[in-house]
N, C-alpha and C. Protein backbone atom coordinates (compact mmCIF):
# COMPACT_ATOMS: atom_id res chain seq x y z
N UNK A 1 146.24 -106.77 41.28
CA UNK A 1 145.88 -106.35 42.63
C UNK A 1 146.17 -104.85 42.83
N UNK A 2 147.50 -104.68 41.99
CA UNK A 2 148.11 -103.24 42.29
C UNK A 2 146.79 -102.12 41.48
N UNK A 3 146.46 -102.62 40.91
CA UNK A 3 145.37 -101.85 39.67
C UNK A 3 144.19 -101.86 39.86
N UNK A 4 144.03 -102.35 40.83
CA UNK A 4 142.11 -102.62 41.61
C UNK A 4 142.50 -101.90 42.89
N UNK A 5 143.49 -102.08 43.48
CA UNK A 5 143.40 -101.17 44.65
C UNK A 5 143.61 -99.24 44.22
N UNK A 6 144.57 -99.25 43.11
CA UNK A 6 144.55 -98.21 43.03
C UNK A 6 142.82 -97.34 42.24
N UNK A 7 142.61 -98.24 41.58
CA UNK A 7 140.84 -97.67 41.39
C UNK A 7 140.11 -97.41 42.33
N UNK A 8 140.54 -98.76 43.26
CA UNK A 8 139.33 -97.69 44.78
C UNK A 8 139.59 -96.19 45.30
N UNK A 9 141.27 -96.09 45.35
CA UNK A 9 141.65 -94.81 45.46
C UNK A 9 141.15 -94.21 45.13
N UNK A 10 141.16 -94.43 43.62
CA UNK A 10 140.69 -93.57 42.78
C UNK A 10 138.87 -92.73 42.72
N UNK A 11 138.51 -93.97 43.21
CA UNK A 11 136.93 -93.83 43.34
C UNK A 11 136.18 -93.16 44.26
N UNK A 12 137.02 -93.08 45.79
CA UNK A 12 137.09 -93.39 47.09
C UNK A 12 137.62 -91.78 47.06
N UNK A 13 138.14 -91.51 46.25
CA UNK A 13 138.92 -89.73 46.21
C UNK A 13 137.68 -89.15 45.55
N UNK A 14 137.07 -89.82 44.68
CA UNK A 14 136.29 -88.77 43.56
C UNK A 14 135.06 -88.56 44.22
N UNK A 15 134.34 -89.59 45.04
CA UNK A 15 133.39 -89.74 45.95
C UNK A 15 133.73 -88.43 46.70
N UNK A 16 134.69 -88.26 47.90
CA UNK A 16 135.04 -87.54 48.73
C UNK A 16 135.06 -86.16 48.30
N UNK A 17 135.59 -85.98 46.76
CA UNK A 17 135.40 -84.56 46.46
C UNK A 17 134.01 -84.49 45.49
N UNK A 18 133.10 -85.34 45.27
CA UNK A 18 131.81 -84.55 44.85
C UNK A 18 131.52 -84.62 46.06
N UNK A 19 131.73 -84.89 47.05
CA UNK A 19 130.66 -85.20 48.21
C UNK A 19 131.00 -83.62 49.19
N UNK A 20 132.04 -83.29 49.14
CA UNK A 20 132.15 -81.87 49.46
C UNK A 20 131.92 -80.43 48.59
N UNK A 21 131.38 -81.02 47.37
CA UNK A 21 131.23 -79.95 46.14
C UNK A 21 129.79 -79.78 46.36
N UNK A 22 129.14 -80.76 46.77
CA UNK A 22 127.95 -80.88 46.65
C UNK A 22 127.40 -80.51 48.13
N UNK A 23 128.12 -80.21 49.10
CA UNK A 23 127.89 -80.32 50.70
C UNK A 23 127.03 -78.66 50.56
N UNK A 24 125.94 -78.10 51.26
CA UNK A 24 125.27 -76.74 51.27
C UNK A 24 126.06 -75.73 52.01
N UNK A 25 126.42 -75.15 51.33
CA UNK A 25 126.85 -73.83 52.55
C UNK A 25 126.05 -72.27 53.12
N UNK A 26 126.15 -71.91 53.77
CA UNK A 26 125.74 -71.14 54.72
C UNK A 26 126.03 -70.31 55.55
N UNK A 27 126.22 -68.94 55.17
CA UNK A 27 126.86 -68.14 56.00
C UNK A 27 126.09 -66.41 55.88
N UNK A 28 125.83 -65.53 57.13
CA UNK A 28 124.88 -64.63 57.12
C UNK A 28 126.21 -63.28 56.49
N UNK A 29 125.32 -62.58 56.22
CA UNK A 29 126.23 -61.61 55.46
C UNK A 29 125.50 -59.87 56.01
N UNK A 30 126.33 -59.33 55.81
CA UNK A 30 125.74 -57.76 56.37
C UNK A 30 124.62 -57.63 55.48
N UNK A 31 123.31 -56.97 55.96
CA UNK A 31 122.05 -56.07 55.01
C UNK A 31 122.71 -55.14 54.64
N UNK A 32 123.23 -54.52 55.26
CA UNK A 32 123.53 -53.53 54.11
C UNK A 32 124.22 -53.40 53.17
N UNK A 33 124.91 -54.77 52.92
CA UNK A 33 126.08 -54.97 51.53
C UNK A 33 125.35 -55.45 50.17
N UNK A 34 125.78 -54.85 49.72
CA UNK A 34 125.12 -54.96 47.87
C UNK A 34 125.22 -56.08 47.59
N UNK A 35 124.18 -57.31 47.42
CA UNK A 35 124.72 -58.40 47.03
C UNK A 35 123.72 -58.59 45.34
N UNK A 36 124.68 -59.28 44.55
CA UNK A 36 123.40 -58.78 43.01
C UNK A 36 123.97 -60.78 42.66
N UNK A 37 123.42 -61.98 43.29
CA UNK A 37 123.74 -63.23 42.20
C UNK A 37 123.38 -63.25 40.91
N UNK A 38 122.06 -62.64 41.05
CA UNK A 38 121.15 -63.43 39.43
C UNK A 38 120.82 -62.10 38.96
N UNK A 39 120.86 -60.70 38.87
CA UNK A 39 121.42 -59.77 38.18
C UNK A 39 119.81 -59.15 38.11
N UNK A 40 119.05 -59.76 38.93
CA UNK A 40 117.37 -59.26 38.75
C UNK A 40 117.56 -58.33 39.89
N UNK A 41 115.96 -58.02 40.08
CA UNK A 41 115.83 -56.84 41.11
C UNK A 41 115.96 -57.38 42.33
N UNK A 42 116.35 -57.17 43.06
CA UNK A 42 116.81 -57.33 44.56
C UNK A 42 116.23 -56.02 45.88
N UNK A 43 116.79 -56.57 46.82
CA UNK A 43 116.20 -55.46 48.31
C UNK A 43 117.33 -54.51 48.02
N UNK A 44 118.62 -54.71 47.71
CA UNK A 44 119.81 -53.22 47.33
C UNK A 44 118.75 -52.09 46.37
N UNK A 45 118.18 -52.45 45.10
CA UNK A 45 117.52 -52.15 44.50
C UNK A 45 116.40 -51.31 44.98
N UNK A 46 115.48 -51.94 45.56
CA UNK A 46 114.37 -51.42 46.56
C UNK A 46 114.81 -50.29 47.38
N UNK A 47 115.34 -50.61 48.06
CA UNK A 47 115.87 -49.38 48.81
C UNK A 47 116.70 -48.70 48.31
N UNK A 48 117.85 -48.72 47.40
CA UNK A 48 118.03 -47.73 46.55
C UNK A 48 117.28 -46.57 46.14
N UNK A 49 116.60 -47.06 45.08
CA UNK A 49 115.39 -46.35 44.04
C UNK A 49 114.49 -45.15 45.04
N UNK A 50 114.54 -46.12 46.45
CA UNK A 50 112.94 -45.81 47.01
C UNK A 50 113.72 -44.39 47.75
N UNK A 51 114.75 -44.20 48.45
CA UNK A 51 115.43 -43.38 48.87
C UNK A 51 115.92 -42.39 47.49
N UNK A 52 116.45 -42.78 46.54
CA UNK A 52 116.77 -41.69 45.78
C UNK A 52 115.56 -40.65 45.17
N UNK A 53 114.52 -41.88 45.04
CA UNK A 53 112.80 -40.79 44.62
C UNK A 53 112.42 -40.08 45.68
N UNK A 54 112.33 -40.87 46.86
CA UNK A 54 111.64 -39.97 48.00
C UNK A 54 112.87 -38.46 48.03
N UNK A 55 113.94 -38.64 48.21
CA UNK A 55 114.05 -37.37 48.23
C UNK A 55 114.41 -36.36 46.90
N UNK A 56 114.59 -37.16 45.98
CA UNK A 56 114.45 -36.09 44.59
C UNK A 56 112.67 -35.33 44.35
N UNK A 57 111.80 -36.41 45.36
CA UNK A 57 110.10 -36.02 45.43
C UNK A 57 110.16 -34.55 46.56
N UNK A 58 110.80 -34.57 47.53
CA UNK A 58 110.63 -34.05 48.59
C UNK A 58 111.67 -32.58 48.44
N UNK A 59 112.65 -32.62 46.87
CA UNK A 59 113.59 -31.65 46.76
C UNK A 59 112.86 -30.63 45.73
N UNK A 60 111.35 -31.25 45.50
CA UNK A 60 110.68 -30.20 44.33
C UNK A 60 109.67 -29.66 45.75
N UNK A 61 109.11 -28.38 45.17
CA UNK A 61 108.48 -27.43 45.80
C UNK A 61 107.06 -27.60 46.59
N UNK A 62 106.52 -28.84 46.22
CA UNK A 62 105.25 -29.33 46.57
C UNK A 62 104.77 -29.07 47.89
N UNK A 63 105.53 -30.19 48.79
CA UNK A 63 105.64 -30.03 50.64
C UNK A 63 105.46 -28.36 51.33
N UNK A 64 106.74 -27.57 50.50
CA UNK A 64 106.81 -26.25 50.64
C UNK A 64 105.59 -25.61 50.44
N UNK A 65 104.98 -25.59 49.94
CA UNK A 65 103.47 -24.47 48.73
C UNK A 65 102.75 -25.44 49.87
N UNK A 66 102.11 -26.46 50.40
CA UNK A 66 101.09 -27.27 50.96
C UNK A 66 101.67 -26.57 52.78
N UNK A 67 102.80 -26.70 53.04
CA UNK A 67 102.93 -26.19 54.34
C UNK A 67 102.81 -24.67 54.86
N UNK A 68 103.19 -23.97 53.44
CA UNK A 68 103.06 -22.35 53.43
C UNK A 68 101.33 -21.90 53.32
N UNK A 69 100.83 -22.64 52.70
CA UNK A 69 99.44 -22.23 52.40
C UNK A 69 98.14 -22.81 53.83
N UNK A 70 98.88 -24.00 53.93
CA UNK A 70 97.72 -24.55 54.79
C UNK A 70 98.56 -24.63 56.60
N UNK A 71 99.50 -24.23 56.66
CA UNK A 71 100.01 -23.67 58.17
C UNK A 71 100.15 -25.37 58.57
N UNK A 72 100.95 -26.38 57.90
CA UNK A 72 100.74 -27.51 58.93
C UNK A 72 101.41 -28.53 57.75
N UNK A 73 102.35 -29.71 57.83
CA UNK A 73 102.68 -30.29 56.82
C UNK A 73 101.73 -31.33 55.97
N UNK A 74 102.05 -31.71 54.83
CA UNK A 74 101.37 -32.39 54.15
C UNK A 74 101.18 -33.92 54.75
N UNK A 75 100.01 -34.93 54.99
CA UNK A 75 99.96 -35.98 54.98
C UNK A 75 99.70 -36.94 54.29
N UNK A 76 100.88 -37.74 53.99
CA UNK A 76 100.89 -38.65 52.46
C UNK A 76 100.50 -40.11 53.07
N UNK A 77 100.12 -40.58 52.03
CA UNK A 77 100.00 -42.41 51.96
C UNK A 77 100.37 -43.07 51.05
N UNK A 78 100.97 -44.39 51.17
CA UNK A 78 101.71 -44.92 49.80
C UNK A 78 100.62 -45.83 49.48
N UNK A 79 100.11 -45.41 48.40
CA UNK A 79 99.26 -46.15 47.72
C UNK A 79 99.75 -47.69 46.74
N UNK A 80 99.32 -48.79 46.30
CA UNK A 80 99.89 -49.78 45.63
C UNK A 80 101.10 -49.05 44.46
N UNK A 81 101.70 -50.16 44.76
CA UNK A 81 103.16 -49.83 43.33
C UNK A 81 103.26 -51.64 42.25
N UNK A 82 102.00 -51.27 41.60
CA UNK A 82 102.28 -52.15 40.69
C UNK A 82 103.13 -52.99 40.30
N UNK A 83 103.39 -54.10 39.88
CA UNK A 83 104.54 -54.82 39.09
C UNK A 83 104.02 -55.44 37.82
N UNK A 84 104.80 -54.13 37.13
CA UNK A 84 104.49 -54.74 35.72
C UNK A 84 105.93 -55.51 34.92
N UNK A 85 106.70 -55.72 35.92
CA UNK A 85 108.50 -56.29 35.03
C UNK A 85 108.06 -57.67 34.61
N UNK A 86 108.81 -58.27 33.93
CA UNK A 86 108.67 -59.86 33.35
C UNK A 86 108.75 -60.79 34.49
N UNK A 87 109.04 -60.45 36.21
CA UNK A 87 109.57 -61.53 36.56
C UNK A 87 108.57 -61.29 37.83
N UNK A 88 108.56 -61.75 39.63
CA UNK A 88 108.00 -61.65 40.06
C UNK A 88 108.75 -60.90 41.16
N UNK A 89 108.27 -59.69 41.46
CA UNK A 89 108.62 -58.87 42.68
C UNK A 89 108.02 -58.83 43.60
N UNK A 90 108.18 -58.97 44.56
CA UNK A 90 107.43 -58.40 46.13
C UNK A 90 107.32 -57.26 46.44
N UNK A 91 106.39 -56.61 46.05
CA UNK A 91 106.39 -54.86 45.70
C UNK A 91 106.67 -54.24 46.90
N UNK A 92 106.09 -55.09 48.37
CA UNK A 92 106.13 -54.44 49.73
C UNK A 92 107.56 -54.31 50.53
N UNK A 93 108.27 -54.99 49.82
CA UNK A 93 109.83 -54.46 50.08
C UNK A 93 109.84 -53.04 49.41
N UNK A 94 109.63 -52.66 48.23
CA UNK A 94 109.63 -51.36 47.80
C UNK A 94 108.81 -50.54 48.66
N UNK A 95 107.63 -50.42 48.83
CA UNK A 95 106.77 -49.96 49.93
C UNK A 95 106.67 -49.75 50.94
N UNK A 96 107.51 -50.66 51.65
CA UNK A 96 108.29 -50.55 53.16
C UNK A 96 109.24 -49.69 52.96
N UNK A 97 109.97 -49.61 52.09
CA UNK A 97 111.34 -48.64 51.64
C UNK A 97 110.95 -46.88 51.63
N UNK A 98 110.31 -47.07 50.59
CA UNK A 98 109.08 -45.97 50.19
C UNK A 98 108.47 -45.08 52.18
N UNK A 99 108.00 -46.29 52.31
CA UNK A 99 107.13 -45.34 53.72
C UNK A 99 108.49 -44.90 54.62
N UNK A 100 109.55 -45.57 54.88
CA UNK A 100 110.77 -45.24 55.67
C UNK A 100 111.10 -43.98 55.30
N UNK A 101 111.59 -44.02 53.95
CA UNK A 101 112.35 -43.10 53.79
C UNK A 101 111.24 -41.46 53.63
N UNK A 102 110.48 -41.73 53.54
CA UNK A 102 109.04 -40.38 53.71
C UNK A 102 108.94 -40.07 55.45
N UNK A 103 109.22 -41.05 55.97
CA UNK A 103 108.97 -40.84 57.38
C UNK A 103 110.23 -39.96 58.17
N UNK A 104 111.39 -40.64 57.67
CA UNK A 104 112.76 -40.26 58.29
C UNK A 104 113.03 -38.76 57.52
N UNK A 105 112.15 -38.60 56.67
CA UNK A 105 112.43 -37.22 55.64
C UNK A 105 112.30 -35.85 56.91
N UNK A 106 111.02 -36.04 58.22
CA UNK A 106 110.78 -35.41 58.91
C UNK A 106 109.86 -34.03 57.91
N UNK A 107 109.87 -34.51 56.79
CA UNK A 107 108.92 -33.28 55.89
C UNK A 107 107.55 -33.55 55.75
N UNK A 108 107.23 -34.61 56.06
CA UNK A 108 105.76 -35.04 56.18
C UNK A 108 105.40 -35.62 56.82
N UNK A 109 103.78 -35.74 57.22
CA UNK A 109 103.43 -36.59 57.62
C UNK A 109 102.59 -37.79 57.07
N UNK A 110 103.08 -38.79 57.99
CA UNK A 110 102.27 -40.36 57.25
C UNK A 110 101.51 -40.68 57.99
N UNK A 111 100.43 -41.84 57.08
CA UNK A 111 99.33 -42.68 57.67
C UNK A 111 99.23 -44.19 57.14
N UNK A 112 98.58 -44.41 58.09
CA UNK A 112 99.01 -46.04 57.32
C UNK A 112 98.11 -46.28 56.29
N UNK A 113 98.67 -47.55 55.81
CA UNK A 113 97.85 -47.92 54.65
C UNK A 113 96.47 -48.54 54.72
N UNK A 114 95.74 -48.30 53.76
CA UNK A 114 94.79 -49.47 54.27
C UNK A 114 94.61 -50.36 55.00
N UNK A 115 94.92 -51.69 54.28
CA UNK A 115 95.05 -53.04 55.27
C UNK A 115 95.23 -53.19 56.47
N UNK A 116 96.47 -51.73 56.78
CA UNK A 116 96.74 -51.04 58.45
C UNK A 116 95.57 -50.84 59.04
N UNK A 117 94.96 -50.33 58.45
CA UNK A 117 93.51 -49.56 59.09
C UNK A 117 93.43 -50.17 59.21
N UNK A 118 92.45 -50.80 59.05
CA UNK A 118 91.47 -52.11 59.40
C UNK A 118 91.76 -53.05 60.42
N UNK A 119 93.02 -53.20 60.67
CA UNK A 119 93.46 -54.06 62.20
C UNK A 119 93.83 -52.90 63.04
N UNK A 120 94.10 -51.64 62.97
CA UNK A 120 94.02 -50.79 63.62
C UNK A 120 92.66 -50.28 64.43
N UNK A 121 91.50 -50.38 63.52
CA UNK A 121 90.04 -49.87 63.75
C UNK A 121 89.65 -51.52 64.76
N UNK A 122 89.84 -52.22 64.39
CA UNK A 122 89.32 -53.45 64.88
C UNK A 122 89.83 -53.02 66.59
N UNK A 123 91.22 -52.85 66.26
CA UNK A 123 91.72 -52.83 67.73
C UNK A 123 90.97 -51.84 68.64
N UNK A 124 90.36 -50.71 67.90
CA UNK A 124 89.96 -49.20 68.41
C UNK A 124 88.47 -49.33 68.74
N UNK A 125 87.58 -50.52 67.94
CA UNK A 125 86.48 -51.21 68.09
C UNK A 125 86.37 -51.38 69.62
N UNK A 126 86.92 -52.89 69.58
CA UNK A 126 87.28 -53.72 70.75
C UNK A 126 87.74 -52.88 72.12
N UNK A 127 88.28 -51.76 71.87
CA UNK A 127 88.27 -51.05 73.55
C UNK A 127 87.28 -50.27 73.42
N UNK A 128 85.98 -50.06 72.99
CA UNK A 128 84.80 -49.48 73.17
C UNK A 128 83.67 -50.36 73.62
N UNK A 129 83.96 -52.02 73.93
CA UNK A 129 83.15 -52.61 73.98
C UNK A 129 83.22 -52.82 76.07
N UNK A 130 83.80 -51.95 76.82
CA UNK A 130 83.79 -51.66 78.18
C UNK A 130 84.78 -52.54 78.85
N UNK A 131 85.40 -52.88 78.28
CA UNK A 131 87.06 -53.86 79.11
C UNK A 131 88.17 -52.70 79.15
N UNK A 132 88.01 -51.90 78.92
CA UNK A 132 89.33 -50.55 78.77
C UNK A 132 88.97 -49.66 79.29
N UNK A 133 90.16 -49.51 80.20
CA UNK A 133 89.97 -48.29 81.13
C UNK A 133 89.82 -47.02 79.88
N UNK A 134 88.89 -46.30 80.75
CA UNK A 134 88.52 -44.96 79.36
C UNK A 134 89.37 -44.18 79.03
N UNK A 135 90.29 -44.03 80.41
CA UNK A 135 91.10 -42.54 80.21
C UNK A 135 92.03 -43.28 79.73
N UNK A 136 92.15 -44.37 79.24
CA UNK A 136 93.49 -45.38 78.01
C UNK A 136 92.96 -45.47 76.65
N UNK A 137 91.23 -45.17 76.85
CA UNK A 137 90.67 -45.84 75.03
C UNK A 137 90.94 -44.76 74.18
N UNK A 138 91.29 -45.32 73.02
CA UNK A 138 91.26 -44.45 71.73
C UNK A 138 90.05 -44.08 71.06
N UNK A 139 89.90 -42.76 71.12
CA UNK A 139 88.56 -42.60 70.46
C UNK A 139 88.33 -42.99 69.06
N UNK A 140 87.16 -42.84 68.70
CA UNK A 140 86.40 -42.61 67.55
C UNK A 140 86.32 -41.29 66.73
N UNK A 141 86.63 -41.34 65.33
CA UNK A 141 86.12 -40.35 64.44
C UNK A 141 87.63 -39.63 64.88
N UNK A 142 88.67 -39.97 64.63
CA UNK A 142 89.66 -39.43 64.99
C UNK A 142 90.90 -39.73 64.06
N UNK A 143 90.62 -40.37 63.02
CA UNK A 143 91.77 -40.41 62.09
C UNK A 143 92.40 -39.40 61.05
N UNK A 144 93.56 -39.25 60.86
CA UNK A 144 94.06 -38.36 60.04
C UNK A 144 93.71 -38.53 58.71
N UNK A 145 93.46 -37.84 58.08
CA UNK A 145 92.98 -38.05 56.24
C UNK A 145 93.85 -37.58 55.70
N UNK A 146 94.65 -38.31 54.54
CA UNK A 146 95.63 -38.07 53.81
C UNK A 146 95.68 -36.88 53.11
N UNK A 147 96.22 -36.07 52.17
CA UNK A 147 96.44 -35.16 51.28
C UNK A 147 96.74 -35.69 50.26
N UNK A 148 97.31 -36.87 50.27
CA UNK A 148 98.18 -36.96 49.06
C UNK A 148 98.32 -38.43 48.79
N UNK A 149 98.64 -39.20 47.75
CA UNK A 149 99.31 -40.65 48.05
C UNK A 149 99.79 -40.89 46.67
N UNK A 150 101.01 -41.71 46.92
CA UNK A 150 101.60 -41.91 46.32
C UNK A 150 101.60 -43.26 45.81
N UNK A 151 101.60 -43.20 44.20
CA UNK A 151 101.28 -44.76 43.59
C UNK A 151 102.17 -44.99 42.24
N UNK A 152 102.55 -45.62 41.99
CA UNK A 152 103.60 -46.72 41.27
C UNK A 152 103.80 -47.68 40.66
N UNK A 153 104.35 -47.77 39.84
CA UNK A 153 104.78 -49.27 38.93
C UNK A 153 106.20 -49.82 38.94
N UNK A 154 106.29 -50.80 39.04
CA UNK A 154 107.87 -51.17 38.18
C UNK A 154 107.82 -52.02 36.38
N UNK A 155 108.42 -51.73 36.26
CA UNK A 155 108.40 -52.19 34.88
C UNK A 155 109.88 -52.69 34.32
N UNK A 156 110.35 -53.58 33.03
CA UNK A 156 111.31 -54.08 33.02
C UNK A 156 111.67 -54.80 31.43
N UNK A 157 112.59 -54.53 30.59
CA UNK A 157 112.85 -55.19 29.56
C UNK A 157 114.12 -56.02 29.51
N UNK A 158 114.14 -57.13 29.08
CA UNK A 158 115.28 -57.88 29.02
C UNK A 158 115.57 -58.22 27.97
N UNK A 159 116.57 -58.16 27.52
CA UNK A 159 117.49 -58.58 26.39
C UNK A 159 118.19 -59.26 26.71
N UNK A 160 118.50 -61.18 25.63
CA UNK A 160 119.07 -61.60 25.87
C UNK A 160 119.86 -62.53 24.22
N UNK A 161 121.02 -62.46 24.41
CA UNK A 161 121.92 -63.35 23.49
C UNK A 161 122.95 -64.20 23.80
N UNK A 162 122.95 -65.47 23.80
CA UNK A 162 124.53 -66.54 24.39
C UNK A 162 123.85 -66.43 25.75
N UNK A 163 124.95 -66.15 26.12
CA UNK A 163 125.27 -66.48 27.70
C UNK A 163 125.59 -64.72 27.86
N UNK A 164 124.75 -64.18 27.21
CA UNK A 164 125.21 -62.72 28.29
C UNK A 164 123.26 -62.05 27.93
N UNK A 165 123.26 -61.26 28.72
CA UNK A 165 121.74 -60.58 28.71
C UNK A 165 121.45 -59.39 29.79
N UNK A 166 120.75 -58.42 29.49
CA UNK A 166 121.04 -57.06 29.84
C UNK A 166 119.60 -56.83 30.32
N UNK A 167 119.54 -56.38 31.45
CA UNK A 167 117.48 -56.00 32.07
C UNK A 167 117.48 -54.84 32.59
N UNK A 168 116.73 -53.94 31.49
CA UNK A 168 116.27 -52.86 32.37
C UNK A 168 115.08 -52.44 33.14
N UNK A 169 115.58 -51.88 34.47
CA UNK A 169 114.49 -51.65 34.96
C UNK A 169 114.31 -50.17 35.25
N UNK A 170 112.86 -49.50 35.26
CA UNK A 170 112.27 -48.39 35.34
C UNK A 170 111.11 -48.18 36.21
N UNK A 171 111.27 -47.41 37.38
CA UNK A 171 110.42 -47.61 38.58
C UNK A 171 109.88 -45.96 38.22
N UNK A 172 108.50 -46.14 38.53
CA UNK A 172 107.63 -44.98 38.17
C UNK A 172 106.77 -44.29 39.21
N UNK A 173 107.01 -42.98 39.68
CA UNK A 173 106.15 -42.76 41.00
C UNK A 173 105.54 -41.32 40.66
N UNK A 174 103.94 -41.65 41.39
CA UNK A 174 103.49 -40.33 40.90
C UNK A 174 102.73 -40.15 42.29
N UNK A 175 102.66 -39.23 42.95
CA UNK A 175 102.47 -38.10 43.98
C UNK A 175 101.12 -37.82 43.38
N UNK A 176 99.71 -37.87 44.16
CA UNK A 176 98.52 -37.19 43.86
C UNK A 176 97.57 -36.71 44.55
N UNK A 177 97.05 -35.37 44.37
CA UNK A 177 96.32 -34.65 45.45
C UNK A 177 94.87 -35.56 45.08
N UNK A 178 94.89 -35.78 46.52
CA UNK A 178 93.68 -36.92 47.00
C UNK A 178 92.42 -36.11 46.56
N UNK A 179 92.28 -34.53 46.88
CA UNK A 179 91.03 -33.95 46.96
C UNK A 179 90.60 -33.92 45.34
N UNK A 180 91.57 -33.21 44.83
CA UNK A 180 91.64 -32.65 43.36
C UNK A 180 92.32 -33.56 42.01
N UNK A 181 92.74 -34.63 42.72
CA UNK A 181 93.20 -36.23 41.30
C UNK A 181 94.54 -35.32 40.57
N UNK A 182 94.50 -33.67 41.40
CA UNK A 182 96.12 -33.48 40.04
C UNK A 182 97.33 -34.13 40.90
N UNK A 183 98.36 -33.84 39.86
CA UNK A 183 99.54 -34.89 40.00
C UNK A 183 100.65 -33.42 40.06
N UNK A 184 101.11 -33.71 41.89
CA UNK A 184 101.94 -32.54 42.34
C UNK A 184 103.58 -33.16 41.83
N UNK A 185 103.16 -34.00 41.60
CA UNK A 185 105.31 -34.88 41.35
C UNK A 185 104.82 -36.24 41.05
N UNK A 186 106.19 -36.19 39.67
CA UNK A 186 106.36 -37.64 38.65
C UNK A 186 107.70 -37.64 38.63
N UNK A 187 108.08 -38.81 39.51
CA UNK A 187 109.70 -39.14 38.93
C UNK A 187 109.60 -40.54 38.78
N UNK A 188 110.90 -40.61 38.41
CA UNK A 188 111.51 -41.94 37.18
C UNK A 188 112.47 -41.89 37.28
N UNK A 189 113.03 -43.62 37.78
CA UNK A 189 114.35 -43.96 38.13
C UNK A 189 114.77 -45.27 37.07
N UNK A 190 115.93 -45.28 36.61
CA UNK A 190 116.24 -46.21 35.79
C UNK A 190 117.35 -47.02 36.54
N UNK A 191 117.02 -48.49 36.26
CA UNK A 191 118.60 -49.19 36.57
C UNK A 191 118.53 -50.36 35.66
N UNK A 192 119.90 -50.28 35.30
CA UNK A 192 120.51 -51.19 34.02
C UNK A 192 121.77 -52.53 34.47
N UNK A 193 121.23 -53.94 34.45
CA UNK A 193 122.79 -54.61 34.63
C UNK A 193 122.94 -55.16 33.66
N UNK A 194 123.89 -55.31 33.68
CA UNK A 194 124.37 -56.88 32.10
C UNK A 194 125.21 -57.99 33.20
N UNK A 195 124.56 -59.08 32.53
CA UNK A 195 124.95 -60.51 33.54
C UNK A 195 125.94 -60.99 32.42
N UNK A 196 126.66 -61.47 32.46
CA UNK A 196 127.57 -62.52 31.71
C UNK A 196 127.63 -63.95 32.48
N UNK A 197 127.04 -64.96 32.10
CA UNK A 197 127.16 -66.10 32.19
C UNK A 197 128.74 -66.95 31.92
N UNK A 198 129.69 -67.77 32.66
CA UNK A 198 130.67 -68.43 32.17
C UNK A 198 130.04 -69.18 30.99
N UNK A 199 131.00 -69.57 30.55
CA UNK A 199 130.79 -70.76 29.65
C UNK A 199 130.70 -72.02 30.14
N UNK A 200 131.60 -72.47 31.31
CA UNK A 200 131.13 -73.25 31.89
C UNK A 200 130.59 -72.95 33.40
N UNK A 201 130.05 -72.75 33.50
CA UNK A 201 129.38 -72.07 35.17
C UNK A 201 128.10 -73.24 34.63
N UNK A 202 127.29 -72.48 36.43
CA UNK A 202 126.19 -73.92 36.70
C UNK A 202 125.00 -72.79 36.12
């Protein structure tokens, strides 16, 4: 009797602690804290990279020579940023990063992207069709035309042996005069982690 009751204990304990090992947890954490679980590219990453290019782009002479010559600052657009790494990125976190940090630079000016347009024009359509007061409508034939846009890849090699494995990544941005196809600025950012797996981890 003494030896059957103590098994339920026993059972009745082990239950209770997978059943809290296994329970989900949940808790919000600051954006702006570096968080790296699975050692791939992340939003720290994104905005990293995208802030250290935009202004290592904006610390070469380009902006300068385009504002001295033509009396007025340059207007850029971020053109697609490829993903060429092994895994799957959401490039428009980089791209969102990218247009911020060009905007907050106060050295240029921006326009939206494509896809922008087009629900932008729709909207600019639709108050020409006589429901909008005039002296509120946005005209026609009135958009800014870029100078410049900027387009990109990410790319990525991984090495792996055991339980440890190392991924590099290399984000590629090139700056290009819209009129003339030359290329005013090329930079290149590298980032390297090594993950170590436990031996026994999940």
């Amino acid at each position: 009797m003494f030896k059957r009751t103590l098994i339920l204990i026993l059972v009745a304990g082990l239950a209770g602690t997978l059943g809290a090992c296994s329970a989900r947890q949940v808790k919000r954490v600051d954006v702006n804290k570096p968080t790296d679980l699975s050692g791939y590219w992340n939003d720290t990453d994104a905005q990293m990279v995208a802030e250290e290019m935009i202004k290592e782009s904006l610390s070469n002479p380009w902006a300068e020579v385009f504002t001295a010559k033509n009396g007025r600052k340059p207007v850029v657009i971020v053109g697609p940023v490829h993903n060429r790494s092994q895994e799957h990125i959401n490039t428009e976190v980089f791209t969102k990063s990218l247009e911020r940090a060009l905007i907050n630079s106060g050295k240029v000016v921006f326009v939206a992207a494509p896809e922008e347009r087009q629900d932008i024009r729709a909207e600019r359509e639709d108050q020409q069709k006589g429901y909008t007061d005039p002296a509120t409508m946005a005209a026609m034939g009135k958009e800014l035309g870029a100078d410049y846009m900027l387009l990109g890849s990410l790319n990525s090699v991984k090495d792996e042996v055991k339980r440890q494995y190392t991924i590099f990544y290399q984000a590629n941005l090139e700056l290009i005069d819209i009129e003339t196809n030359r290329k005013v600025w090329i930079g290149q950012k590298e980032i390297k982690k090594t993950v170590t797996i436990p031996r026994f981890g999940l």
